[in-house]
C-alpha atoms as a PDB file:
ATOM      1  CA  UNK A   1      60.881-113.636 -58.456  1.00  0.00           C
ATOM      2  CA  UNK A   2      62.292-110.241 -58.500  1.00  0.00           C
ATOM      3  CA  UNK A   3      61.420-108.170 -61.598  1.00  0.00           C
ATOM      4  CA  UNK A   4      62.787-104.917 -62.549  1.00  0.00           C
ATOM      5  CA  UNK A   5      60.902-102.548 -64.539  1.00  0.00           C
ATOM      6  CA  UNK A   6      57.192-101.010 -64.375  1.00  0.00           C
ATOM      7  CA  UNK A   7      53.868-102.718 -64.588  1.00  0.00           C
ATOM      8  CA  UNK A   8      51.524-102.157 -66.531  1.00  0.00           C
ATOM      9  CA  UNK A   9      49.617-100.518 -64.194  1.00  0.00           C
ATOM     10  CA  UNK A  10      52.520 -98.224 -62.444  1.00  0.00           C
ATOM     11  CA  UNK A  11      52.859 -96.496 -65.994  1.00  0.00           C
ATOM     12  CA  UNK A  12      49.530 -96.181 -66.688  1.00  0.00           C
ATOM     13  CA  UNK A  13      48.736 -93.723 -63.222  1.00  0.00           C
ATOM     14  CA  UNK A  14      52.425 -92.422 -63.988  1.00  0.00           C
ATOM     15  CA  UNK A  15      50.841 -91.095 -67.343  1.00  0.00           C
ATOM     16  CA  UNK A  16      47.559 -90.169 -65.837  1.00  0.00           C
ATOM     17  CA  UNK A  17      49.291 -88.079 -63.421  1.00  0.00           C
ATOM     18  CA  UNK A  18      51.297 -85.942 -65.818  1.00  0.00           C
ATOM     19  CA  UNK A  19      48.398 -84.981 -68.129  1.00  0.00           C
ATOM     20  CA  UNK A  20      46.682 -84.009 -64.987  1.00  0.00           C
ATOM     21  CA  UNK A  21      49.693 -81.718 -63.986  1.00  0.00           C
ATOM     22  CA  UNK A  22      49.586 -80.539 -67.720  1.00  0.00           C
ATOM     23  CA  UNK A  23      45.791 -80.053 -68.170  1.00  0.00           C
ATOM     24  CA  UNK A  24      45.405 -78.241 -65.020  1.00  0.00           C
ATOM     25  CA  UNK A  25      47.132 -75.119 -65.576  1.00  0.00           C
ATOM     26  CA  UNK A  26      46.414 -75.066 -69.367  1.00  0.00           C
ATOM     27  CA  UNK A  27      42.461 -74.887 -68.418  1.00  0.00           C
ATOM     28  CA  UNK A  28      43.454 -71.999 -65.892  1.00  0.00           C
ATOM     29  CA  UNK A  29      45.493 -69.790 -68.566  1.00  0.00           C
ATOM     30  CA  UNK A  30      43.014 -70.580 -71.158  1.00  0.00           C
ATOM     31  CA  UNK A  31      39.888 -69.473 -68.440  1.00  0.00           C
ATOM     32  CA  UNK A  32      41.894 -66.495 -67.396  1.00  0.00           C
ATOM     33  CA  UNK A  33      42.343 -65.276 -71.061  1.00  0.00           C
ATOM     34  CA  UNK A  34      38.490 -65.469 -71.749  1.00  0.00           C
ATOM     35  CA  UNK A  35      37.933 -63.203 -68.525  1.00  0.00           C
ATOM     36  CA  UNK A  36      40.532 -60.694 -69.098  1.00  0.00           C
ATOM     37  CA  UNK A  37      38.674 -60.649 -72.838  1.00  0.00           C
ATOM     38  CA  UNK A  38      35.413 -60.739 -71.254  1.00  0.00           C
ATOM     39  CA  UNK A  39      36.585 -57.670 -68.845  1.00  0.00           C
ATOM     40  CA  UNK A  40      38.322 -55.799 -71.537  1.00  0.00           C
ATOM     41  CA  UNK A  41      35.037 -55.620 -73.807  1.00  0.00           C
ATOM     42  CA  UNK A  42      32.997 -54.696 -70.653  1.00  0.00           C
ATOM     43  CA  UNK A  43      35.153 -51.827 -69.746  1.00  0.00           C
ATOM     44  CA  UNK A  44      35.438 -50.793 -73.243  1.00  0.00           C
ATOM     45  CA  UNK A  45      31.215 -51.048 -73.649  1.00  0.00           C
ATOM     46  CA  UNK A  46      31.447 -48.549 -70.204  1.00  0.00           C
ATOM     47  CA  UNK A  47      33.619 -46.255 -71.166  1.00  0.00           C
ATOM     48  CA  UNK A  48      31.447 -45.906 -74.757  1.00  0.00           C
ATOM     49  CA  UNK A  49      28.501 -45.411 -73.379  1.00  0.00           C
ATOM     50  CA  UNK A  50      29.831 -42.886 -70.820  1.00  0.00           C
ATOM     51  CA  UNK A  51      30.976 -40.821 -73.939  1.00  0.00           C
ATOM     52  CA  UNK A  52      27.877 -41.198 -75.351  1.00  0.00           C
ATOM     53  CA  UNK A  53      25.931 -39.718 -72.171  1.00  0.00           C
ATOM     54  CA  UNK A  54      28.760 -36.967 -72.055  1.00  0.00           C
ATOM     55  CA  UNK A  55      28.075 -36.013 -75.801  1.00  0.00           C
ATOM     56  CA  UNK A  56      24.498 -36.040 -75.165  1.00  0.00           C
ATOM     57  CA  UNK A  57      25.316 -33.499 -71.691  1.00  0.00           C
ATOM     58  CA  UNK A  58      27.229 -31.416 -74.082  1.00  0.00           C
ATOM     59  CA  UNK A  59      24.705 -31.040 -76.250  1.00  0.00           C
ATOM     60  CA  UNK A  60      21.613 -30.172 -73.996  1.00  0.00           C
ATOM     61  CA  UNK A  61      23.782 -27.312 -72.237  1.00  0.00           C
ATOM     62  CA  UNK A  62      25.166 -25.701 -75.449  1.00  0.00           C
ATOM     63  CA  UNK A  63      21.508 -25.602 -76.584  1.00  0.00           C
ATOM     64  CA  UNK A  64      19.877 -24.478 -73.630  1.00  0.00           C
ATOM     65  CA  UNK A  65      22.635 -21.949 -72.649  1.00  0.00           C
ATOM     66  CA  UNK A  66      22.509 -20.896 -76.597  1.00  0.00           C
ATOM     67  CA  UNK A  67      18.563 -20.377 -76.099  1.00  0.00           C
ATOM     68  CA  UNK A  68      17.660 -23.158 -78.481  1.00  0.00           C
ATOM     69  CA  UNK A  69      15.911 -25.721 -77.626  1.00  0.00           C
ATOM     70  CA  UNK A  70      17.728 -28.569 -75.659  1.00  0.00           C
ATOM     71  CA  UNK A  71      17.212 -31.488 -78.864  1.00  0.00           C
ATOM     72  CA  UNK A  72      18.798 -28.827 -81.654  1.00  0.00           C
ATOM     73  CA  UNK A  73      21.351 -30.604 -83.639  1.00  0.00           C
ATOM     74  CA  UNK A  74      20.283 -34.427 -82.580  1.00  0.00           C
ATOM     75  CA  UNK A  75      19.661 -36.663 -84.710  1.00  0.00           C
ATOM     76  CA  UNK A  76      16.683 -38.094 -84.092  1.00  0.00           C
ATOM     77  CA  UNK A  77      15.885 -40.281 -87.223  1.00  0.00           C
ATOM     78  CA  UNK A  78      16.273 -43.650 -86.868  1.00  0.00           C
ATOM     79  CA  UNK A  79      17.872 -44.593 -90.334  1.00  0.00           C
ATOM     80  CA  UNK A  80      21.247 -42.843 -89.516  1.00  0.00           C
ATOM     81  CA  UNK A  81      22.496 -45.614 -87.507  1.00  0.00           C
ATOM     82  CA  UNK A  82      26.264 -46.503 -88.499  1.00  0.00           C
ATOM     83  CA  UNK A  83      26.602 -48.062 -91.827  1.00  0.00           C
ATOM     84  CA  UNK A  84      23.092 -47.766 -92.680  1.00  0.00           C
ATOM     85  CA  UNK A  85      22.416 -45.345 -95.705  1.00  0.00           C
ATOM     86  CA  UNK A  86      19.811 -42.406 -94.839  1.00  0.00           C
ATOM     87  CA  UNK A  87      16.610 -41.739 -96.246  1.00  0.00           C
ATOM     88  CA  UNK A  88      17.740 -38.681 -97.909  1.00  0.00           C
ATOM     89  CA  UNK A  89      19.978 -41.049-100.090  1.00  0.00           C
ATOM     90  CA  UNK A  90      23.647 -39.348 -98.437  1.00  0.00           C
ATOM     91  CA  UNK A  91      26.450 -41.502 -97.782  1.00  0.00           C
ATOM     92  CA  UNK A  92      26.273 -43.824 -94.759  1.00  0.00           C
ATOM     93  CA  UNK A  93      28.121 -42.331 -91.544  1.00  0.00           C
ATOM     94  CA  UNK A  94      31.590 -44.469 -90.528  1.00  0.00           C
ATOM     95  CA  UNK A  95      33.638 -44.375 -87.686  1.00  0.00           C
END
């Protein structure tokens, strides 16, 4: 008895074996685009907090090369954090 045709079972792996071939590199872009985003934000955090440390730098040596002392023009009060409004009741500070 000769059939022609697929079994049930021949179709069945033939199926399982293109979603695998599909799935694979679909969970490899969609890893690769979390890491780059995951990289991006890290690099960006860096580079923010290297300005930060450079603005702080600036400060000190203006102050101490202007014979003030090294914390004049800092803000050192807590409340003034972005979006917050100050104590003093004056507009919160934006970006």
């Amino acid at each position: 008895m000769n059939k022609s045709g697929f079994s049930l079972l021949e179709t069945t792996v033939a199926v399982a074996i293109l979603i695998i071939a599909v799935v694979g590199p679909l969970t490899l872009a969609s890893t690769s685009i979390k890491s780059f985003s995951q990289a991006k934000n890290g690099l960006l955090a860096a580079s923010l907090a290297q300005e930060g440390i450079e603005l702080v730098r600036n400060y000190r040596s203006s102050n101490v090369l202007g014979g003030r002392g090294w914390l004049f023009g800092m803000d050192l009060d807590p409340s003034h954090v972005l979006g917050e409004p100050a104590r003093d009741g004056s507009a919160p500070k934006s970006i």
